[in-house]
C-alpha atoms as a PDB file:
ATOM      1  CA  UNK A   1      -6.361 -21.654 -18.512  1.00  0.00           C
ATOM      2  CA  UNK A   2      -9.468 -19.869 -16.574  1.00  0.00           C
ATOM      3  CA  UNK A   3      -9.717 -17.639 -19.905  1.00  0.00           C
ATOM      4  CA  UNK A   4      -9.569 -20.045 -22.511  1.00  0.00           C
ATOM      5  CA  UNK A   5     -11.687 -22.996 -20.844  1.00  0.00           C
ATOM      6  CA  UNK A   6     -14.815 -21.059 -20.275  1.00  0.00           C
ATOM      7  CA  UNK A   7     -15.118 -21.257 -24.067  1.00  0.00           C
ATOM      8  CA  UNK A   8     -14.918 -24.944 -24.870  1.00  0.00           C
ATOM      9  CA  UNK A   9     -17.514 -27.701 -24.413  1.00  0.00           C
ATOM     10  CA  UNK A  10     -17.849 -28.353 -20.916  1.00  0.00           C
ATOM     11  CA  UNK A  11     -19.061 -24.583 -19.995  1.00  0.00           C
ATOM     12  CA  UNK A  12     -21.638 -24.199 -22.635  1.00  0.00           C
ATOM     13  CA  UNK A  13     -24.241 -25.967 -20.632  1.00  0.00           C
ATOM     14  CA  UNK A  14     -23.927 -23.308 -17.693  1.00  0.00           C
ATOM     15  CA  UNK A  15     -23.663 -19.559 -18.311  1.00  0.00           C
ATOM     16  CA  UNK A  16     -22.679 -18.784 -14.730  1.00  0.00           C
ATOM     17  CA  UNK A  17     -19.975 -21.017 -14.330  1.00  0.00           C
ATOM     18  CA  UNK A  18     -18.453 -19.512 -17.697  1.00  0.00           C
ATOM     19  CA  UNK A  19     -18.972 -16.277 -16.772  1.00  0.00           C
ATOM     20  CA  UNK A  20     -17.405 -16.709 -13.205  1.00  0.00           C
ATOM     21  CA  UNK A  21     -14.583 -18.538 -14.438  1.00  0.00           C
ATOM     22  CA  UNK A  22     -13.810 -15.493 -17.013  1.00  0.00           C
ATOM     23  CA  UNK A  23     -13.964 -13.349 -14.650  1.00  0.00           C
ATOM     24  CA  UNK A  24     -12.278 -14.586 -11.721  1.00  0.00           C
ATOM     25  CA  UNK A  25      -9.142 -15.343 -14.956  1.00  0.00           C
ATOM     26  CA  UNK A  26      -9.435 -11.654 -15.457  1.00  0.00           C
ATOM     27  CA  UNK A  27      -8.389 -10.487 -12.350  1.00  0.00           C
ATOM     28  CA  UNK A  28      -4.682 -11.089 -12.787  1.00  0.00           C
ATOM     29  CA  UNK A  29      -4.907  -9.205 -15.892  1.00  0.00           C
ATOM     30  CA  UNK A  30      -6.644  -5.871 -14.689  1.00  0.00           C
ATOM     31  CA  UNK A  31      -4.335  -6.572 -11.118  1.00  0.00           C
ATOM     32  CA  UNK A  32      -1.220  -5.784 -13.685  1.00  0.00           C
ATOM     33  CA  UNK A  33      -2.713  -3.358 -15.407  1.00  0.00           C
ATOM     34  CA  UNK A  34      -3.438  -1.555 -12.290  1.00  0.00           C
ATOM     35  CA  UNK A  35      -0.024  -2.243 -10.642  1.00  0.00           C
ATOM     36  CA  UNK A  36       1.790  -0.453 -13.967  1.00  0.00           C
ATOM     37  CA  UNK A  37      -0.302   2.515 -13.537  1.00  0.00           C
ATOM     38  CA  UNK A  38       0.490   2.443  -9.677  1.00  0.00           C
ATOM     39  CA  UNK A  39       4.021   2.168 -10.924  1.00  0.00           C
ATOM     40  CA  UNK A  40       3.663   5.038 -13.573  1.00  0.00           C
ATOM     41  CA  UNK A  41       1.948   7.376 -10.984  1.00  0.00           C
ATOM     42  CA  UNK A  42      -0.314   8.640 -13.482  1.00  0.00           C
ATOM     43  CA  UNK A  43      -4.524   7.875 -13.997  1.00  0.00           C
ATOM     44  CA  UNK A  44      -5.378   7.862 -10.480  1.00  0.00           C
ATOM     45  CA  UNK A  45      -9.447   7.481 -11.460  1.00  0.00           C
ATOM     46  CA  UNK A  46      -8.740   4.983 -13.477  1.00  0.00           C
ATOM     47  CA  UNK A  47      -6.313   2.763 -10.098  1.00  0.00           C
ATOM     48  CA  UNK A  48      -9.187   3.756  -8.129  1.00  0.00           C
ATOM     49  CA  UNK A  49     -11.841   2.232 -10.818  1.00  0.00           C
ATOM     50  CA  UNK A  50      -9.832  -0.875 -11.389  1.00  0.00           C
ATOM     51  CA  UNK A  51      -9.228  -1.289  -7.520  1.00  0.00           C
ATOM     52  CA  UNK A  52     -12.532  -1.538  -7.144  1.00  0.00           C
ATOM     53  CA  UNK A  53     -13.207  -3.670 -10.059  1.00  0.00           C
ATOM     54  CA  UNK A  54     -10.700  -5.871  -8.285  1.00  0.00           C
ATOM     55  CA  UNK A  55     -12.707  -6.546  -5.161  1.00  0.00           C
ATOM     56  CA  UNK A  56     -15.872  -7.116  -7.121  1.00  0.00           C
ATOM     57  CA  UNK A  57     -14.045  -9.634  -8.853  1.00  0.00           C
ATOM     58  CA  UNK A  58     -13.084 -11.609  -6.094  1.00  0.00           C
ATOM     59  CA  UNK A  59     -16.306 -13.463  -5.432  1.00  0.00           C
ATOM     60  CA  UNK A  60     -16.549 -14.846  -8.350  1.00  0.00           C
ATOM     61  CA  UNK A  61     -13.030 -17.259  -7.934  1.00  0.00           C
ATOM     62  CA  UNK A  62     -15.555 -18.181  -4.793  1.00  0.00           C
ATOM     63  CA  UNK A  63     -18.347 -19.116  -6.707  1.00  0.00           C
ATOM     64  CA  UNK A  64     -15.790 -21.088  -9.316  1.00  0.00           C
ATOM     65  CA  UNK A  65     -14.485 -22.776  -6.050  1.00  0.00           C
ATOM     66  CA  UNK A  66     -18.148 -24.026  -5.045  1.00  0.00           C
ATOM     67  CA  UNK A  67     -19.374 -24.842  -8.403  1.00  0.00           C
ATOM     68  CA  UNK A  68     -16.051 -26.677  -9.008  1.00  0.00           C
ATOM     69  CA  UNK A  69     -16.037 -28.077  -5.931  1.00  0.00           C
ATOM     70  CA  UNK A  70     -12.569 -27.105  -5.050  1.00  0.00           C
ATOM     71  CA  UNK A  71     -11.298 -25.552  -1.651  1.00  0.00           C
ATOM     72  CA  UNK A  72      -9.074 -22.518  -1.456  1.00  0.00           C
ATOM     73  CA  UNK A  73      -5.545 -23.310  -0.379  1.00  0.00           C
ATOM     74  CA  UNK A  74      -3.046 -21.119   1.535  1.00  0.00           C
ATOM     75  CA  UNK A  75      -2.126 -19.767  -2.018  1.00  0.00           C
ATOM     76  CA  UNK A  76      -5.055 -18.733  -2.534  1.00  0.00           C
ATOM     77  CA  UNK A  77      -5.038 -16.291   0.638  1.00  0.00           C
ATOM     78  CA  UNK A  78      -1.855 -15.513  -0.196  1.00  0.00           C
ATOM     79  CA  UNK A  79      -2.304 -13.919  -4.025  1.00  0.00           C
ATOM     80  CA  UNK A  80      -5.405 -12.267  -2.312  1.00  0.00           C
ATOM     81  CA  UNK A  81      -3.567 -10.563   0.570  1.00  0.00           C
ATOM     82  CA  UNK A  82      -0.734  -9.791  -1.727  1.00  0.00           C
ATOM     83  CA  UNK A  83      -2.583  -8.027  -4.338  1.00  0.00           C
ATOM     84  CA  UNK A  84      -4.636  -5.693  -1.390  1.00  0.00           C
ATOM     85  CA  UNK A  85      -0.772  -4.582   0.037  1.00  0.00           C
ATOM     86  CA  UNK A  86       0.042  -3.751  -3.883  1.00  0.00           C
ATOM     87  CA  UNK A  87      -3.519  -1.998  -4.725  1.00  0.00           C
ATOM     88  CA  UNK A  88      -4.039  -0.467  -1.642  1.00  0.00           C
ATOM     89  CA  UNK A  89       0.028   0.472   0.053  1.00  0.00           C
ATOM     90  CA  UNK A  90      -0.111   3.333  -1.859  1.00  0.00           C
ATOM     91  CA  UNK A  91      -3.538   4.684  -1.772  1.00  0.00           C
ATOM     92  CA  UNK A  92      -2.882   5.699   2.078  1.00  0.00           C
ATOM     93  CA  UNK A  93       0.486   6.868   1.237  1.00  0.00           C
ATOM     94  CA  UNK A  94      -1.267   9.099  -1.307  1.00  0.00           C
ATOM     95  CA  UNK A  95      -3.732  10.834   0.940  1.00  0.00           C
ATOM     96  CA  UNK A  96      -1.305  11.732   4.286  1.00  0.00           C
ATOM     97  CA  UNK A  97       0.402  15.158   4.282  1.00  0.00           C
ATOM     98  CA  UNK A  98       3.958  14.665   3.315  1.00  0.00           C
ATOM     99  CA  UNK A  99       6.237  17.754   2.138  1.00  0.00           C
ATOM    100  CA  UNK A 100       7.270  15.081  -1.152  1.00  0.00           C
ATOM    101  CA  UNK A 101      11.143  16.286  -0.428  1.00  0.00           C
ATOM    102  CA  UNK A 102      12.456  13.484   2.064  1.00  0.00           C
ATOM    103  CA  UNK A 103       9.251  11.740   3.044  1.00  0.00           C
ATOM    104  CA  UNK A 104       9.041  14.149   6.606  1.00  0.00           C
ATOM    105  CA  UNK A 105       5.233  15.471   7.602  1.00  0.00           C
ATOM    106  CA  UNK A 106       4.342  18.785   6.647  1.00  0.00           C
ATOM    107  CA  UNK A 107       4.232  21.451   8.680  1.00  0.00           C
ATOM    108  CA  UNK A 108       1.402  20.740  11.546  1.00  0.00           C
ATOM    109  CA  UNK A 109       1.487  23.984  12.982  1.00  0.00           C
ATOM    110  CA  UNK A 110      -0.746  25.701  10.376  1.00  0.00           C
END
């Protein structure tokens, strides 16, 4: 709905709250797109780009919550902390020093 109605009637008025409400309906979209490349293990610039494209898209359900009127609901919160786990779960799993064979820490004594 957030990606069709920002192109009818009642958002032509006000470029900002079109814009925010696009944007803030393209989040789930890039959030998938990032969680098949997660899956995939392959383009890690491009997780890291979209990751961050994620946060910056955040605000902007904010400013369609003001603008609207609304207030966030424990869903809300909930979507949000579940997509960081997904994004980010792996990033730190990513950088540590693991041998890749059964998950055990590399060698430390080197």
């Amino acid at each position: 709905m957030s990606l069709v109605a920002p192109w009818g009637e009642d958002y032509r008025n006000s470029l900002a709250r079109a814009v925010s409400l696009e944007i803030s309906g393209l989040i789930n979209l890039v959030f998938w797109a990032a969680a098949v490349l997660i899956l995939r293990g392959t383009h890690h610039r491009l997780v890291r780009a979209l990751r961050i494209a994620i946060l910056l898209m955040i605000p902007f359900s904010w400013i369609v919550f003001y603008v609207e009127q609304l207030n966030p609901r424990e869903g809300y919160f909930l979507w949000i902390a579940g997509m960081m786990l997904i994004l980010f779960s792996t990033a730190r799993s990513q950088e540590s020093n693991l041998d890749g064979q059964n998950g055990a820490p590399a060698n430390l004594t080197n």
